[in-house]
N, C-alpha and C. Protein backbone atom coordinates (compact mmCIF):
# COMPACT_ATOMS: atom_id res chain seq x y z
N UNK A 1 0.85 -1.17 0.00
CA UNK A 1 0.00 0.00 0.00
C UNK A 1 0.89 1.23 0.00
N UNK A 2 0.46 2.36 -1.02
CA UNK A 2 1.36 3.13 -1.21
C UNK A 2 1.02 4.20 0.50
N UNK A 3 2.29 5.12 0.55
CA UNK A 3 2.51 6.12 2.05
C UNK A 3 1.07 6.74 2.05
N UNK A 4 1.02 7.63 0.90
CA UNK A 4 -0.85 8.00 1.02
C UNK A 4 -2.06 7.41 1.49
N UNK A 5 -2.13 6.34 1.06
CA UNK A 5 -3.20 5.01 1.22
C UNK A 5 -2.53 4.87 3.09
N UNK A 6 -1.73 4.25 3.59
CA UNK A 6 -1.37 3.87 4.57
C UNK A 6 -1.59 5.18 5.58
N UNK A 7 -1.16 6.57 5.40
CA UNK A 7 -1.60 7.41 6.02
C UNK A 7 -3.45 7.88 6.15
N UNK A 8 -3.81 7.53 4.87
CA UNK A 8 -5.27 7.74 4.43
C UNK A 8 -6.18 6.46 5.70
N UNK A 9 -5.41 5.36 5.83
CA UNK A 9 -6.35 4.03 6.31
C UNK A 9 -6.28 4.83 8.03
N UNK A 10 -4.93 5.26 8.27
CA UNK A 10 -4.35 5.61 10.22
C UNK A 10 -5.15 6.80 10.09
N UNK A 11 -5.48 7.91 9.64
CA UNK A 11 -6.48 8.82 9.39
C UNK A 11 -8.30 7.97 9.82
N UNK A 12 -8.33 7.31 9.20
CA UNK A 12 -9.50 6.62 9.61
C UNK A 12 -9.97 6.01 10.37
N UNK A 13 -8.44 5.36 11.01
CA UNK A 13 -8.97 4.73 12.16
C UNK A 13 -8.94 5.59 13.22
N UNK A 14 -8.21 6.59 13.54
CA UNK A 14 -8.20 7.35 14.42
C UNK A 14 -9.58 7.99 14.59
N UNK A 15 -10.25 8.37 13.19
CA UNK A 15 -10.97 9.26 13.47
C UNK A 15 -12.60 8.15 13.98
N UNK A 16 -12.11 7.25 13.37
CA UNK A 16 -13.12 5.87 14.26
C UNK A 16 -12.99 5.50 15.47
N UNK A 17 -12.03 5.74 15.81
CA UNK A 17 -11.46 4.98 16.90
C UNK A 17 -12.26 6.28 18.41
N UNK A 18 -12.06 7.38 17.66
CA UNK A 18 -12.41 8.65 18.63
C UNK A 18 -13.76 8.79 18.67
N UNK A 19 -14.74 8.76 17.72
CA UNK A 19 -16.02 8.57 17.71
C UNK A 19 -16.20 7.29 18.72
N UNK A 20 -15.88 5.84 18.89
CA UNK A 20 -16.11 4.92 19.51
C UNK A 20 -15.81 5.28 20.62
N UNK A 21 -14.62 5.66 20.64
CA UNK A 21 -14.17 5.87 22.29
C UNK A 21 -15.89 7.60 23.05
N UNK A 22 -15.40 8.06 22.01
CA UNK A 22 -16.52 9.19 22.77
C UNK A 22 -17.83 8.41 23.07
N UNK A 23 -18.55 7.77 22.44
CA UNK A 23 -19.85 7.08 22.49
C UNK A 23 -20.19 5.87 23.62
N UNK A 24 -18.79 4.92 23.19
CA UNK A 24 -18.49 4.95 24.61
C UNK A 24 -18.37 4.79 25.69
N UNK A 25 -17.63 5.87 26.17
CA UNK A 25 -17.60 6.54 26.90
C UNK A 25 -19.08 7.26 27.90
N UNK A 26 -19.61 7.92 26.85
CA UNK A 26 -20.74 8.25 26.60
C UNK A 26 -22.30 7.19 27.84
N UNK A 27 -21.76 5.91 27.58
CA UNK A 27 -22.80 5.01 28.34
C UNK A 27 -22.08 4.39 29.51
N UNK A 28 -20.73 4.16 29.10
CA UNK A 28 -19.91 3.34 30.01
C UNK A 28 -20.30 4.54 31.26
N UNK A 29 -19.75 5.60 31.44
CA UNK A 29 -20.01 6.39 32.18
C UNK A 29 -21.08 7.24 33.12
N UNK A 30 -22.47 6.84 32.06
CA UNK A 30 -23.66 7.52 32.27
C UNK A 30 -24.68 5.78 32.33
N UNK A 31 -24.18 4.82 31.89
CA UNK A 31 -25.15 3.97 31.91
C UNK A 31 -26.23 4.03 31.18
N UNK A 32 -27.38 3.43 31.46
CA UNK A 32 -28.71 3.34 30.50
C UNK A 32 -29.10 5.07 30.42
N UNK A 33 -29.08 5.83 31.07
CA UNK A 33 -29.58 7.03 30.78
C UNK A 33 -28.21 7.78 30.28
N UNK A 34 -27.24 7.20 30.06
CA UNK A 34 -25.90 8.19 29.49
C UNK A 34 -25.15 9.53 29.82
N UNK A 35 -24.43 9.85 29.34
CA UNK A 35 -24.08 11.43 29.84
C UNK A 35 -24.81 12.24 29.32
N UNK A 36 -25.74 11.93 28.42
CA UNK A 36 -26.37 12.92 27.24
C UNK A 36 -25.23 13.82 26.57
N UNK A 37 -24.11 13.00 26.34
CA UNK A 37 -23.38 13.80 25.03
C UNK A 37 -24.32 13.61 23.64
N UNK A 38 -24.86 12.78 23.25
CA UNK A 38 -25.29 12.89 22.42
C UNK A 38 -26.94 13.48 22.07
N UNK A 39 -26.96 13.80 22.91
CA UNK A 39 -28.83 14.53 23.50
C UNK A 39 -29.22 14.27 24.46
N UNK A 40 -30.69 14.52 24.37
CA UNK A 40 -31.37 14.58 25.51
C UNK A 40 -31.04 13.02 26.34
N UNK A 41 -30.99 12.76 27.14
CA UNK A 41 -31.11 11.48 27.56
C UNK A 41 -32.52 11.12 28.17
N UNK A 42 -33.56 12.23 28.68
CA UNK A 42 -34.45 12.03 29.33
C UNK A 42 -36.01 11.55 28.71
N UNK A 43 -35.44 10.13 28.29
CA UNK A 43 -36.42 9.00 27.51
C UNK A 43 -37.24 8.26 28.31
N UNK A 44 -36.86 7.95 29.79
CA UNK A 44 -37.74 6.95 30.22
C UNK A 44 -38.30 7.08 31.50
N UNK A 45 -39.19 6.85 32.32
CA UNK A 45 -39.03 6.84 33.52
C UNK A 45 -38.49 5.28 34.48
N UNK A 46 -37.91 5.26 35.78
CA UNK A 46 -37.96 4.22 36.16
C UNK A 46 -38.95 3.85 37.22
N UNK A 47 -39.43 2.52 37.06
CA UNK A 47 -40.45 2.39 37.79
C UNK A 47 -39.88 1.06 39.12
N UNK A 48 -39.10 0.36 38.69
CA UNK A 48 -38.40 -0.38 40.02
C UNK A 48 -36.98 -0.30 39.62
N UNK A 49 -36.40 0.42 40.61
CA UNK A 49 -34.87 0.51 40.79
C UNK A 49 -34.00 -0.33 41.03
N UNK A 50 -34.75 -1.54 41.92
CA UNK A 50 -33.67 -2.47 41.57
C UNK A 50 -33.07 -2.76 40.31
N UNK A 51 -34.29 -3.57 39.47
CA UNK A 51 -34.09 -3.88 37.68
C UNK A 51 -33.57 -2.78 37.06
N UNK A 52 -33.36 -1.93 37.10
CA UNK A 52 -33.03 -0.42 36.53
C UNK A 52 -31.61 -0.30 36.88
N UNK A 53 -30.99 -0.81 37.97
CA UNK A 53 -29.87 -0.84 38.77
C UNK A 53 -28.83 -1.79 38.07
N UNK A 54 -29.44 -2.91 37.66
CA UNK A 54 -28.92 -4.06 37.36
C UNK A 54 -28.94 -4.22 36.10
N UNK A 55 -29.79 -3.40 34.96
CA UNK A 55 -29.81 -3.43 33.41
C UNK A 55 -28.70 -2.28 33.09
N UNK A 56 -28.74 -1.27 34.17
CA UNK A 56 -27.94 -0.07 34.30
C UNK A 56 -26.00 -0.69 34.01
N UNK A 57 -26.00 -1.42 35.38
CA UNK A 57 -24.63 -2.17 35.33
C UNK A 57 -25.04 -3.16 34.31
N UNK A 58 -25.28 -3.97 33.34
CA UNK A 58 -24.74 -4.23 32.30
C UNK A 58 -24.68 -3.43 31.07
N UNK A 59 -25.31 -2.38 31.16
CA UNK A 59 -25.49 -1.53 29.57
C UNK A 59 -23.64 -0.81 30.18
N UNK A 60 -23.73 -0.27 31.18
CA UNK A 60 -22.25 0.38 31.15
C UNK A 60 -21.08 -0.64 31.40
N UNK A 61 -21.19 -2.02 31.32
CA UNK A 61 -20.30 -3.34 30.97
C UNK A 61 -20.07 -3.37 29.46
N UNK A 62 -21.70 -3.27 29.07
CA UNK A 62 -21.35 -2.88 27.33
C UNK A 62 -20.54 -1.80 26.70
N UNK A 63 -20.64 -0.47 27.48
CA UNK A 63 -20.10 0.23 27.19
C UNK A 63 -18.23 0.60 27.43
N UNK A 64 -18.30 -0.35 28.39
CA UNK A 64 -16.66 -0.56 28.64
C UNK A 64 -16.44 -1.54 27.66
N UNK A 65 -17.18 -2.47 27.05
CA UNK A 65 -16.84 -3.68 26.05
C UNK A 65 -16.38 -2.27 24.76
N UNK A 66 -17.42 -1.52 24.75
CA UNK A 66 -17.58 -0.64 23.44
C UNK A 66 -15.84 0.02 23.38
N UNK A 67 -15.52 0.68 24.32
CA UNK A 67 -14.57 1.49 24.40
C UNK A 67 -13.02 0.39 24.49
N UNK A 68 -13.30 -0.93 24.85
CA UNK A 68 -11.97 -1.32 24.71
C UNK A 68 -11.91 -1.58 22.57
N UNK A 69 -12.97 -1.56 21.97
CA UNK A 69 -13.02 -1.97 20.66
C UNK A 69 -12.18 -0.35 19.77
N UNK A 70 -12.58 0.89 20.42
CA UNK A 70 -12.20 2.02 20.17
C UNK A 70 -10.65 2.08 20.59
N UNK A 71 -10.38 1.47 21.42
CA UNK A 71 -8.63 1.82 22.04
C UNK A 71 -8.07 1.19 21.07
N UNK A 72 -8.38 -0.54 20.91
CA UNK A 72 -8.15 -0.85 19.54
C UNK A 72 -8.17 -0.05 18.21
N UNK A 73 -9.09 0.46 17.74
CA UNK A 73 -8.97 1.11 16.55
C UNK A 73 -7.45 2.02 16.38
N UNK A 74 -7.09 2.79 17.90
CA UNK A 74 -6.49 4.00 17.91
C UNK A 74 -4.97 2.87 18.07
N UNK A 75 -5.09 1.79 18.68
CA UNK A 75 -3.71 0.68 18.78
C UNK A 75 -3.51 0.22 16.99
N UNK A 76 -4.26 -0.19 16.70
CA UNK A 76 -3.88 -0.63 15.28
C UNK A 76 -3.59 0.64 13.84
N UNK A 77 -4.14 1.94 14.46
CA UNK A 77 -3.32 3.23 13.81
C UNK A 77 -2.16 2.96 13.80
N UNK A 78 -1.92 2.54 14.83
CA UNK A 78 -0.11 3.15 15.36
C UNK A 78 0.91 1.32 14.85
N UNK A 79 0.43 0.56 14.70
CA UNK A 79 0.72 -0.91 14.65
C UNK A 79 -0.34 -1.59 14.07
N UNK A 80 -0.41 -1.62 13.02
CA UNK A 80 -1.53 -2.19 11.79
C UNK A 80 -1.18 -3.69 11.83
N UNK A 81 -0.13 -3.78 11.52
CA UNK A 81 0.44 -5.43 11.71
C UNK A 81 0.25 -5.98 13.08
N UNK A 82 0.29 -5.39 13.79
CA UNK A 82 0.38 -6.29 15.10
C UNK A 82 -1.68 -6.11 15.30
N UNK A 83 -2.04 -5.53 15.39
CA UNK A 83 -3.46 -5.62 15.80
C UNK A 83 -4.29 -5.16 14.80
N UNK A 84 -4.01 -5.66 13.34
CA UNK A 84 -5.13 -5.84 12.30
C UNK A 84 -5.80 -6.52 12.44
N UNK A 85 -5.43 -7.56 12.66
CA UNK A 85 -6.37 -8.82 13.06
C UNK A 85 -7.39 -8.95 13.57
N UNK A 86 -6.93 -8.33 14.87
CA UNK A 86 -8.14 -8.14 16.14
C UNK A 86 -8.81 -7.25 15.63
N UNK A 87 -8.46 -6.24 14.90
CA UNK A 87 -9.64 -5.28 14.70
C UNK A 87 -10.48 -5.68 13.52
N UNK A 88 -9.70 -7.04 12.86
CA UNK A 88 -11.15 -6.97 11.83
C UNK A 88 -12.11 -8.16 12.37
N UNK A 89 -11.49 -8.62 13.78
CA UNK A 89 -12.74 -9.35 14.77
C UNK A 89 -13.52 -8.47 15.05
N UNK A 90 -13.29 -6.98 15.95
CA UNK A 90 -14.32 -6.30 16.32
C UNK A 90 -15.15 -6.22 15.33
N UNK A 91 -14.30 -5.68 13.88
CA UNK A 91 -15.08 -5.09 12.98
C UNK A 91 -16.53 -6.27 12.47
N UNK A 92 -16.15 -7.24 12.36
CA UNK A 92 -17.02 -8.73 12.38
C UNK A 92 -18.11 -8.35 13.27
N UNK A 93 -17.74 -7.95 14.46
CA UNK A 93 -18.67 -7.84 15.70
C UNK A 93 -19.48 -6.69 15.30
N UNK A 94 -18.81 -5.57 14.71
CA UNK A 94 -19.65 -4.65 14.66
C UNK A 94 -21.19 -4.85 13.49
N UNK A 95 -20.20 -5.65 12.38
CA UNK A 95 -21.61 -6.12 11.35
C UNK A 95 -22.19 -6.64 11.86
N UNK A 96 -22.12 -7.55 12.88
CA UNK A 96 -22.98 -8.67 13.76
C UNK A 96 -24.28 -7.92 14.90
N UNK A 97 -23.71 -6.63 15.11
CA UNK A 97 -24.62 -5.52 16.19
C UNK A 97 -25.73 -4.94 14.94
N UNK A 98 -25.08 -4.78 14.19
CA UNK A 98 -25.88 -4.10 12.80
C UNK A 98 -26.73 -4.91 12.51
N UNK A 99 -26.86 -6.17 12.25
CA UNK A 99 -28.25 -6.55 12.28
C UNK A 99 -28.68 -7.20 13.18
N UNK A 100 -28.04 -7.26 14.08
CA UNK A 100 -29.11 -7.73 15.18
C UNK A 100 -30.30 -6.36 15.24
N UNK A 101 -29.78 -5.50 14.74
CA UNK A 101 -31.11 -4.54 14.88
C UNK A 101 -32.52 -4.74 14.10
N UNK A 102 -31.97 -5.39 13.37
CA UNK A 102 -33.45 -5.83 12.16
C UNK A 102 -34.02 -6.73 13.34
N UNK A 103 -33.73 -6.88 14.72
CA UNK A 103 -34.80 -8.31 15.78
C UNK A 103 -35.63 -7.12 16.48
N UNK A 104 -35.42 -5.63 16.55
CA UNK A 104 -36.55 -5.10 16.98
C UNK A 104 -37.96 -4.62 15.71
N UNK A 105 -37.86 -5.42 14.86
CA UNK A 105 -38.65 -5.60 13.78
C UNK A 105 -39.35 -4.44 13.83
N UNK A 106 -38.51 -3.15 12.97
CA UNK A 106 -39.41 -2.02 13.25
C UNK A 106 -38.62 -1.11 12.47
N UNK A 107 -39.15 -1.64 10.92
CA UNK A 107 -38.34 -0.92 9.68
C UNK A 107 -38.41 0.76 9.66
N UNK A 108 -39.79 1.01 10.17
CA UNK A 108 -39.92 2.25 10.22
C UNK A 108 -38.93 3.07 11.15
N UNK A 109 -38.30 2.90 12.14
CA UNK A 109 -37.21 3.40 12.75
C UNK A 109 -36.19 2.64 12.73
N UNK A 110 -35.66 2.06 12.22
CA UNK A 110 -34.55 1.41 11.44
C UNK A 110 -34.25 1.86 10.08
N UNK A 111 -35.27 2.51 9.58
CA UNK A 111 -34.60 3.04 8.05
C UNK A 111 -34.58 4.83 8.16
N UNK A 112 -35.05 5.14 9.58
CA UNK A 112 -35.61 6.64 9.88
C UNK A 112 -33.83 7.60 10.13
N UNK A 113 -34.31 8.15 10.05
CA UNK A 113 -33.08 9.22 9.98
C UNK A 113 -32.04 9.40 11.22
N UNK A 114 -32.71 8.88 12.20
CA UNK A 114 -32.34 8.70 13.83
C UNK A 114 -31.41 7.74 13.54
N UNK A 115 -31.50 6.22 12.92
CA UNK A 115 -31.13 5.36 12.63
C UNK A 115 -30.04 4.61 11.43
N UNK A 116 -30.83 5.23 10.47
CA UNK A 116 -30.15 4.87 8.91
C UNK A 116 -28.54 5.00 8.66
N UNK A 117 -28.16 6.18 9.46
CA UNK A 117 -26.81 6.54 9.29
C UNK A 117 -25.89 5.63 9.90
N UNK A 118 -26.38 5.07 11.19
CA UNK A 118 -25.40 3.93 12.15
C UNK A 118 -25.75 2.80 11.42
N UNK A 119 -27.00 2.30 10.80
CA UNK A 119 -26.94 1.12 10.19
C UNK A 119 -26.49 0.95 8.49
N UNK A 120 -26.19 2.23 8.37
CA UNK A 120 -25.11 2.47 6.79
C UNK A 120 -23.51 2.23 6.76
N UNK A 121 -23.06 2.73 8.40
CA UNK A 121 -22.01 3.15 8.51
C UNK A 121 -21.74 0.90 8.98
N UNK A 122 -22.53 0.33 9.89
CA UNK A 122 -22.46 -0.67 10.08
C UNK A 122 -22.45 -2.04 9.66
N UNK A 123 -22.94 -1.63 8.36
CA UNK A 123 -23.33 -2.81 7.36
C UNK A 123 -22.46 -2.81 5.73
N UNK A 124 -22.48 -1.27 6.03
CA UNK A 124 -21.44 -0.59 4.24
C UNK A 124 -20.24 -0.35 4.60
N UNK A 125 -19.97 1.01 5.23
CA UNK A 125 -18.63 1.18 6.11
C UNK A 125 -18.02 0.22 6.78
N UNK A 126 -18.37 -0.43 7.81
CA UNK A 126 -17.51 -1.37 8.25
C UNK A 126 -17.16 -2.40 7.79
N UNK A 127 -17.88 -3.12 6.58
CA UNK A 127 -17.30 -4.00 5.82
C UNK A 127 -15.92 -3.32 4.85
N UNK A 128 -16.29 -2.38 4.28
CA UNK A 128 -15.28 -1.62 3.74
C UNK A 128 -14.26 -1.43 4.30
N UNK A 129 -14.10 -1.25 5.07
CA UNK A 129 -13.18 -0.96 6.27
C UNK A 129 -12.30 -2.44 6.28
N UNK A 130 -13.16 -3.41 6.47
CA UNK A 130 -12.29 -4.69 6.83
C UNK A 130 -11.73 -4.73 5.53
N UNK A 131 -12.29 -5.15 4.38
CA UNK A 131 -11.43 -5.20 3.12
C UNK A 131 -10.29 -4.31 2.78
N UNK A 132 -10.30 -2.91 3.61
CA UNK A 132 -8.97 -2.13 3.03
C UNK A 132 -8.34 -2.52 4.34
N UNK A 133 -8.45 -2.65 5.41
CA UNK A 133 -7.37 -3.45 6.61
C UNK A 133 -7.09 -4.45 5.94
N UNK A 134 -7.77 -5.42 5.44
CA UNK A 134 -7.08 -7.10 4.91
C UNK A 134 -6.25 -6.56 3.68
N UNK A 135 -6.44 -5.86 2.69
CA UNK A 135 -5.67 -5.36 1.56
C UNK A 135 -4.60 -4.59 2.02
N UNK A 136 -4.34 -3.39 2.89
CA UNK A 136 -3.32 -3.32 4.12
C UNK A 136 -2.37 -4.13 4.44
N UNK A 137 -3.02 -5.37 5.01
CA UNK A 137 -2.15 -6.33 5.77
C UNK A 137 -1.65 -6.99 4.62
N UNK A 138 -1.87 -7.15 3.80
CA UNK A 138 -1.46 -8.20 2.49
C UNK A 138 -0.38 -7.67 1.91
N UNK A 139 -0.36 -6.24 1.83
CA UNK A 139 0.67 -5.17 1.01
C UNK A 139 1.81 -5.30 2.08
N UNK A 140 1.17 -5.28 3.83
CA UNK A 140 2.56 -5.17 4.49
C UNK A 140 3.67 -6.78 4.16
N UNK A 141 2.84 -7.84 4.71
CA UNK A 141 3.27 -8.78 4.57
C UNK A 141 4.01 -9.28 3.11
N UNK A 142 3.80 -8.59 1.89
CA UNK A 142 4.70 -8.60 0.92
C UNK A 142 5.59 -7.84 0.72
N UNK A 143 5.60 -7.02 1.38
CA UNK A 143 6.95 -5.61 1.48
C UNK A 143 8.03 -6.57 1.79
C-alpha cells in the first residue's frame, strides 16, 4: 500500500477509533440514561430501581466492552500489523450488532433518519473498512 493510502487508512482509524471511544464513553459512564453527550437522555421513567440498577450495570459493561473496541482502533493506527487482526474481529462484531437490529422488527425506525446513518455506517462502512485493513495487511506482509 502506497505512504498516502497507509496514512489515508491511520487517518480513519483514528478518526473511528475517537467517535467509539466518545460514544463509549458516553454510556460506560452515564449507563442506561448516558451522559447525554449525544442529547437529551431524558427518555424513560424508572419504575423499580432495583431492575433499573442491574440493566444499568450491564449496559455500562457494554459500554466498557464498546470502548476497549475504540482503544483498539487508535492501537492498530499506530501498529496495523500487530493488531489488524483483532480489529477486523471487532469489525465482524460490529456487522454482527448491525443486524441484530433488524430483531426489533421495526423498519420504520430502522430506516428513519435517527437510525439509517449507524446502520449504513455498520453494514457498508464497516465491511469496507475490513477489506482495506485485509488489503493493508497483504501489502505489508509482501513488502
Amino acid at each position: 500500500m502506497t505512504s498516502l493510502g497507509s496514512n489515508a487508512l491511520r487517518v480513519v482509524l483514528l478518526l473511528a477509533g475517537a467517535f467509539i471511544l466518545f460514544t463509549a464513553l458516553n454510556v460506560a459512564l452515564g449507563g442506561i440514561t448516558t451522559m447525554g453527550w449525544q442529547g437529551d437522555a431524558a427518555f424513560f421513567e424508572v419504575t423499580d430501581e432495583s431492575a433499573f440498577l442491574i440493566h444499568d450495570s450491564h449496559t455500562r459493561f457494554l459500554g466498557g466492552l464498546w470502548a476497549g473496541g475504540g482503544l483498539l482502533f487508535f492501537a492498530a493506527a499506530f501498529d496495523l500489523r500487530r493488531f489488524g487482526s483483532a480489529l477486523q474481529v471487532v469489525l465482524a462484531f460490529i456487522v454482527l450488532g448491525g443486524l441484530a437490529r433488524f430483531t426489533q422488527a421495526r423498519p420504520d425506525l430502522l430506516f428513519s433518519a435517527d437510525i439509517a446513518g449507524s446502520l449504513a455506517a455498520e453494514l457498508i462502512g464497516v465491511p469496507m473498512l475490513w477489506f482495506w485493513i485485509s488489503r493493508a495487511l497483504r501489502s505489508e506482509r509482501s513488502a
